[in-house]
C-alpha atoms as a PDB file:
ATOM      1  CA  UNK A   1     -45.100  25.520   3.886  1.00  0.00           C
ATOM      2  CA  UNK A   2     -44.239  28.074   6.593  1.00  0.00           C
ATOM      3  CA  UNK A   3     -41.266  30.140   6.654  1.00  0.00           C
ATOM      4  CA  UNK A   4     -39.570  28.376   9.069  1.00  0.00           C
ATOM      5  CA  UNK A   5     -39.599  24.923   7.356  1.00  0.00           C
ATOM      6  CA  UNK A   6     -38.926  26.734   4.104  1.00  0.00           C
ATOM      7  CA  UNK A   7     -35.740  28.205   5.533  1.00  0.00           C
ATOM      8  CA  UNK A   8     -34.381  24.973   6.963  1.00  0.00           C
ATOM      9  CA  UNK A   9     -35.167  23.028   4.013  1.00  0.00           C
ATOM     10  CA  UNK A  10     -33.279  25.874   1.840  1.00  0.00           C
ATOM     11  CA  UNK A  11     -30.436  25.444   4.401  1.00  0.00           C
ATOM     12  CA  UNK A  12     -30.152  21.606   3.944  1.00  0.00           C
ATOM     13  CA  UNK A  13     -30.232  22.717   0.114  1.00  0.00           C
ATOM     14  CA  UNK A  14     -27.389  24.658   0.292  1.00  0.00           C
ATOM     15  CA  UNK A  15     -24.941  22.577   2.562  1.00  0.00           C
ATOM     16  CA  UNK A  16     -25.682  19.396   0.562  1.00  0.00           C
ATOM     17  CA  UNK A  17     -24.460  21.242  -2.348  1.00  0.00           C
ATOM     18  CA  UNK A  18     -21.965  22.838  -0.632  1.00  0.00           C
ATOM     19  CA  UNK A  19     -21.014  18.883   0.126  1.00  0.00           C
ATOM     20  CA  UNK A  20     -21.891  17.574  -2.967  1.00  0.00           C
ATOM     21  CA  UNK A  21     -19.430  20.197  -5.149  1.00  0.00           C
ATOM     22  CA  UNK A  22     -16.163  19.484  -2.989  1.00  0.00           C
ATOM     23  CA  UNK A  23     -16.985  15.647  -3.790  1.00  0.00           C
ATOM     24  CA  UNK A  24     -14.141  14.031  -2.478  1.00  0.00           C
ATOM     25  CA  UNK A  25     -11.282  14.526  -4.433  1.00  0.00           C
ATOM     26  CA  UNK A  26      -8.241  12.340  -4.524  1.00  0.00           C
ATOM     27  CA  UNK A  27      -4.930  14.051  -2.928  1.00  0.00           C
ATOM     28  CA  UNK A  28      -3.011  12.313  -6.044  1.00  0.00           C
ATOM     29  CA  UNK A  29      -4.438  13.866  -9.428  1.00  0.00           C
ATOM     30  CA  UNK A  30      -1.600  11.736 -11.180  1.00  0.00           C
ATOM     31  CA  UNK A  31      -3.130   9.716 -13.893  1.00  0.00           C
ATOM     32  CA  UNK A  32      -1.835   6.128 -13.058  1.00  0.00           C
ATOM     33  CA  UNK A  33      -1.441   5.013 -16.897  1.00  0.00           C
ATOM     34  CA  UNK A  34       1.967   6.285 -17.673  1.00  0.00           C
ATOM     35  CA  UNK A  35       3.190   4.449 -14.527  1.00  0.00           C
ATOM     36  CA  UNK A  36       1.651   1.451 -14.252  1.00  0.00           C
ATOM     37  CA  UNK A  37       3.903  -1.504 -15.870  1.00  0.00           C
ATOM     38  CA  UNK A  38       1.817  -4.388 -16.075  1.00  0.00           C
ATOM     39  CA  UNK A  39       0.196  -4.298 -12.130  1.00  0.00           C
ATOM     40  CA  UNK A  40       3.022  -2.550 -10.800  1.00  0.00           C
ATOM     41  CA  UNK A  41       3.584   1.598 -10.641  1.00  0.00           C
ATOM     42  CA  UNK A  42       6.960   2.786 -11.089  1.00  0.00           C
ATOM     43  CA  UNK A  43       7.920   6.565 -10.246  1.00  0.00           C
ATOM     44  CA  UNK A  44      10.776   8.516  -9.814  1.00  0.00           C
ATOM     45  CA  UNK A  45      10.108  10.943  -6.624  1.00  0.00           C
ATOM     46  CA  UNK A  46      12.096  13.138  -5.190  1.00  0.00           C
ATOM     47  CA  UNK A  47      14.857  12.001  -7.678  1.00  0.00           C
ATOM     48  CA  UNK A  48      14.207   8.115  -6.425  1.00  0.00           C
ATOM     49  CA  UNK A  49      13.145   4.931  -7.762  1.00  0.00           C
ATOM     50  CA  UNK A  50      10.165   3.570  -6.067  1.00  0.00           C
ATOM     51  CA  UNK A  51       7.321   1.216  -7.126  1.00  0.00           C
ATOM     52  CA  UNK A  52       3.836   0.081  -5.259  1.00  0.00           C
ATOM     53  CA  UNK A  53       2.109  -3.457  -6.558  1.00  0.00           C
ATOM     54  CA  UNK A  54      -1.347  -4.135  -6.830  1.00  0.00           C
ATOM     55  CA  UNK A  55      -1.367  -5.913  -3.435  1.00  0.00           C
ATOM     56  CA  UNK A  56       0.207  -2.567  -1.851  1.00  0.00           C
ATOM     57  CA  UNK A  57       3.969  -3.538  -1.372  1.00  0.00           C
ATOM     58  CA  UNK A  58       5.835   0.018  -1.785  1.00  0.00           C
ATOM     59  CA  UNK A  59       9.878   0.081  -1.672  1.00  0.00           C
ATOM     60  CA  UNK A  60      12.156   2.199  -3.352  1.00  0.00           C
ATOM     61  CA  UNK A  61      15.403   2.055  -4.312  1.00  0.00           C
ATOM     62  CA  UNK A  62      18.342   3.884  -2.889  1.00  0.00           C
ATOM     63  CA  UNK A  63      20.944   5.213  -4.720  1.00  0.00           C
ATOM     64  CA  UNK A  64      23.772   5.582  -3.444  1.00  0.00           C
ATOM     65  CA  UNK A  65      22.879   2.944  -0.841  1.00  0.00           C
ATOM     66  CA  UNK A  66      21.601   3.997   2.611  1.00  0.00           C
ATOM     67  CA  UNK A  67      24.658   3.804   5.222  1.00  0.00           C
ATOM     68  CA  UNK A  68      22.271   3.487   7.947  1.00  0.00           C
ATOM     69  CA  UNK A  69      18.324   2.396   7.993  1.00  0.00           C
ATOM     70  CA  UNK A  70      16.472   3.108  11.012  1.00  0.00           C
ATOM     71  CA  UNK A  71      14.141   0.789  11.833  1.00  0.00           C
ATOM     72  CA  UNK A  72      11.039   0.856  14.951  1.00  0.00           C
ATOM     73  CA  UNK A  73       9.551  -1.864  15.783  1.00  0.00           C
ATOM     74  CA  UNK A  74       7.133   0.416  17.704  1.00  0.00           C
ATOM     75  CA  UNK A  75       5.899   2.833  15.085  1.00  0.00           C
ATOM     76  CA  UNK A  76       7.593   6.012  14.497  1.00  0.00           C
ATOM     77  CA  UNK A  77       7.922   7.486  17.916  1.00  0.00           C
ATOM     78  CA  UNK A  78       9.771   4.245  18.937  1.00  0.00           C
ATOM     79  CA  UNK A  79      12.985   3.544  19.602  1.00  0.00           C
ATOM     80  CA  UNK A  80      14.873   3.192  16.296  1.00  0.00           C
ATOM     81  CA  UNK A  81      17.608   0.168  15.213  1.00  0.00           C
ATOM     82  CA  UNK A  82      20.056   0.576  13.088  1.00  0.00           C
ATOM     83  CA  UNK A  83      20.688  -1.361  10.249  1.00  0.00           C
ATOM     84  CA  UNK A  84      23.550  -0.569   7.910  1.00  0.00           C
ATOM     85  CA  UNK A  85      23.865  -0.715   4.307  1.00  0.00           C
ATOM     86  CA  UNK A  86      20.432  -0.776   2.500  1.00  0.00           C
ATOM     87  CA  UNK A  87      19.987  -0.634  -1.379  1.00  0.00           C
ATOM     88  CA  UNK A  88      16.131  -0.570  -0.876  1.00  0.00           C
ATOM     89  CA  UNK A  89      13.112   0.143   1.702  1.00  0.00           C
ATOM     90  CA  UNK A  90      10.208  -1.950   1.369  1.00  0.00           C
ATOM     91  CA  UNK A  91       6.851  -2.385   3.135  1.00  0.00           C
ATOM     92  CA  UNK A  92       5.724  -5.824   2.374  1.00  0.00           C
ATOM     93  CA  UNK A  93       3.709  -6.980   5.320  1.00  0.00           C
ATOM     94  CA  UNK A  94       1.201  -5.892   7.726  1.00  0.00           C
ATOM     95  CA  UNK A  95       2.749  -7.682  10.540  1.00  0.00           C
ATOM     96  CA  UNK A  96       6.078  -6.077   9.464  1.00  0.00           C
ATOM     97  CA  UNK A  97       7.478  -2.531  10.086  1.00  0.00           C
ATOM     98  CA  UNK A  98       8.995  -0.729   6.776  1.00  0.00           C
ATOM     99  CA  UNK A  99      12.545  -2.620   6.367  1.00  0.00           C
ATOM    100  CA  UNK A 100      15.309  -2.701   4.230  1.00  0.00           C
ATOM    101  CA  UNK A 101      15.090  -5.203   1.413  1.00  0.00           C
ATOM    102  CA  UNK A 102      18.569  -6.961  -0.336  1.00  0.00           C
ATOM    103  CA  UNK A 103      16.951  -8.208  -3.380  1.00  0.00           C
ATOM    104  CA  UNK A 104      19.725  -7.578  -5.725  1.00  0.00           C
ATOM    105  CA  UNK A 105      19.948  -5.263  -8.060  1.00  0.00           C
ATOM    106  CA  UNK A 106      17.147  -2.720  -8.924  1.00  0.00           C
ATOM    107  CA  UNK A 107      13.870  -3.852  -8.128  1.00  0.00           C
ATOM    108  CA  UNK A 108      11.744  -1.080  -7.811  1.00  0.00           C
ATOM    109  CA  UNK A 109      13.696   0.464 -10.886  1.00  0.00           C
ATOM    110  CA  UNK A 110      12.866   0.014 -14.927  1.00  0.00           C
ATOM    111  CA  UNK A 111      15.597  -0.156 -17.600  1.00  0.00           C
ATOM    112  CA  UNK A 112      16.336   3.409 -18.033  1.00  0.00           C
ATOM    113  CA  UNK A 113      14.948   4.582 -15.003  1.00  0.00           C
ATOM    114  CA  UNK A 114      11.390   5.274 -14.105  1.00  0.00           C
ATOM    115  CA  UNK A 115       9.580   8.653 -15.186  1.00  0.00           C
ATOM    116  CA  UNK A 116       9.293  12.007 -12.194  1.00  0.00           C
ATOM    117  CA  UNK A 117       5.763  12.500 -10.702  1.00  0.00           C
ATOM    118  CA  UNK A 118       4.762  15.720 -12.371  1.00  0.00           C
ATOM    119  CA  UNK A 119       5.325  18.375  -9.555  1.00  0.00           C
ATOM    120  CA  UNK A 120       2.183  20.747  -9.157  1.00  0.00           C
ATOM    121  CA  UNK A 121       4.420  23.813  -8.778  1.00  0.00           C
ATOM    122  CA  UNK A 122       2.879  24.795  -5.644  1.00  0.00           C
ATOM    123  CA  UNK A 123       5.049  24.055  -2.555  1.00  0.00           C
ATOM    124  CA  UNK A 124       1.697  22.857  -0.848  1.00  0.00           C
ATOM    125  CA  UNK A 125       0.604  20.358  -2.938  1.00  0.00           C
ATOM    126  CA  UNK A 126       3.874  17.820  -3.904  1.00  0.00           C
ATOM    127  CA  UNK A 127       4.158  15.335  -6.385  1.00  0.00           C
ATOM    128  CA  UNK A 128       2.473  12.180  -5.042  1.00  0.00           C
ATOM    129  CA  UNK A 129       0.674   8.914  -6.700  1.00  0.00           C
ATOM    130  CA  UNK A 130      -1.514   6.522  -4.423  1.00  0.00           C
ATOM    131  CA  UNK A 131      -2.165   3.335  -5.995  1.00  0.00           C
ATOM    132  CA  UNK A 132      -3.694  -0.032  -4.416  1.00  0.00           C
ATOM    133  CA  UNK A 133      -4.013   1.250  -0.800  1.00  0.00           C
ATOM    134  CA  UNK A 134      -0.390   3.127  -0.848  1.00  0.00           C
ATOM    135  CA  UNK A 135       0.856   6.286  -0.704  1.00  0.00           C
ATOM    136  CA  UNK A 136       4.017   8.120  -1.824  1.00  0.00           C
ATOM    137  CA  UNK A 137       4.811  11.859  -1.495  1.00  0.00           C
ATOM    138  CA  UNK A 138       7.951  14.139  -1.714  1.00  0.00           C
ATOM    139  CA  UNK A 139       7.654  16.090   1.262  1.00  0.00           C
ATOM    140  CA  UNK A 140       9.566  18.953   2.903  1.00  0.00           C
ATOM    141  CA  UNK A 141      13.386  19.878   1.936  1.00  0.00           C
ATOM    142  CA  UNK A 142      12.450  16.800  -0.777  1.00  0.00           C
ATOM    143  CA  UNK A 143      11.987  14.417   1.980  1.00  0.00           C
ATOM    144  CA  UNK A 144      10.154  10.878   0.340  1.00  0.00           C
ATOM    145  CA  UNK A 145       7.754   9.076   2.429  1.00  0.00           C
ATOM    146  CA  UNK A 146       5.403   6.172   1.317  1.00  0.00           C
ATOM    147  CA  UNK A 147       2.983   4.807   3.586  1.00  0.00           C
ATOM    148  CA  UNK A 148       1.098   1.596   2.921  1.00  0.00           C
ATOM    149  CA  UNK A 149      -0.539  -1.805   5.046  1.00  0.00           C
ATOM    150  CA  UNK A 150      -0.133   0.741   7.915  1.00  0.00           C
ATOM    151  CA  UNK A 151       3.536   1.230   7.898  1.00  0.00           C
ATOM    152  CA  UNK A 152       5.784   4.211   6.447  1.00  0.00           C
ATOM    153  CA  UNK A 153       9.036   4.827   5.822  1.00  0.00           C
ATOM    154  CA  UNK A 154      10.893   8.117   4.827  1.00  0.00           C
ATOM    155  CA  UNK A 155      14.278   9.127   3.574  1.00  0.00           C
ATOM    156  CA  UNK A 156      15.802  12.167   2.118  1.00  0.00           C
ATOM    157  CA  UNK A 157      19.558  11.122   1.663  1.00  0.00           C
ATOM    158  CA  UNK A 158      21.144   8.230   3.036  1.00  0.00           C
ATOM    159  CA  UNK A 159      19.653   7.365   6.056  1.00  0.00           C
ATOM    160  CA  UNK A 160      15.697   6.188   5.824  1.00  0.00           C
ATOM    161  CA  UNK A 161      13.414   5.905   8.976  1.00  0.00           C
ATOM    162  CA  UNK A 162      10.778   3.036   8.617  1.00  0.00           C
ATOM    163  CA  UNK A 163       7.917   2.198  11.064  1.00  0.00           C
END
């Protein structure tokens, strides 16, 4: 083997380990069995009730209600419609932006509340859990935003913004 060849194969060596020892690594370390509730995850983030199914529908509840939910029907750089008075967000349906949802009473809550996302301590890496195709993260200033079936919707007091 010349030198040449040797040194390109060693190269190939070294960036397929390189690739192979990042792996790739789930943003959400959570460990999903102290949430999960039969097929359904229930979380507290950010100090709210949320939940994400097995078939991907994410809501949360909001407590106190939201006075005012924005919602675009043209994804989040849309124009925006109000819709006041919201107990919950929800993204249900692919063919639907994030909306409010009037189901009565809690339903993205458990008796006695649902247990906090561990936080990671480290301002760049928040609390988060992905489950069935859906994501939910506390962002900045303890902003929550859950994305799933290609929607999102975010809140961080009582006005929520859902695409």
């Amino acid at each position: 083997m010349t030198l040449k060849a040797r040194s390109v194969l060693l190269a190939a060596a070294a960036g397929s380990a390189l690739f192979l020892s990042t792996g790739i690594a789930s943003a959400d370390p959570t460990d999903l069995s102290g949430f999960l509730v039969g097929d359904t995850a229930f979380f507290n983030i950010g100090g709210f009730n949320c939940s994400i199914a097995a078939n991907g529908v994410a809501g949360c509840d909001i407590n106190p209600a939201a006075a005012v939910t924005y919602v675009s029907l043209s994804g989040p750089n849309g124009q925006a419609y109000p819709v006041p008075y919201a107990p919950a967000v929800i993204i249900d349906n692919a063919a639907w932006p994030a909306h409010p949802e009037w189901a009565g009473g809690s339903s993205h809550t458990q008796p006695g509340g649902n247990q906090t996302l561990p936080f990671s301590g480290d301002v760049w890496t928040p609390a988060s859990i992905s489950y069935a195709g859906a994501t939910c993260a506390q962002g900045y200033r303890g902003a929550v935003q859950c994305t799933s079936m290609g929607h999102q919707f975010s809140f961080n007091s009582s006005q929520v913004y859902g695409s």
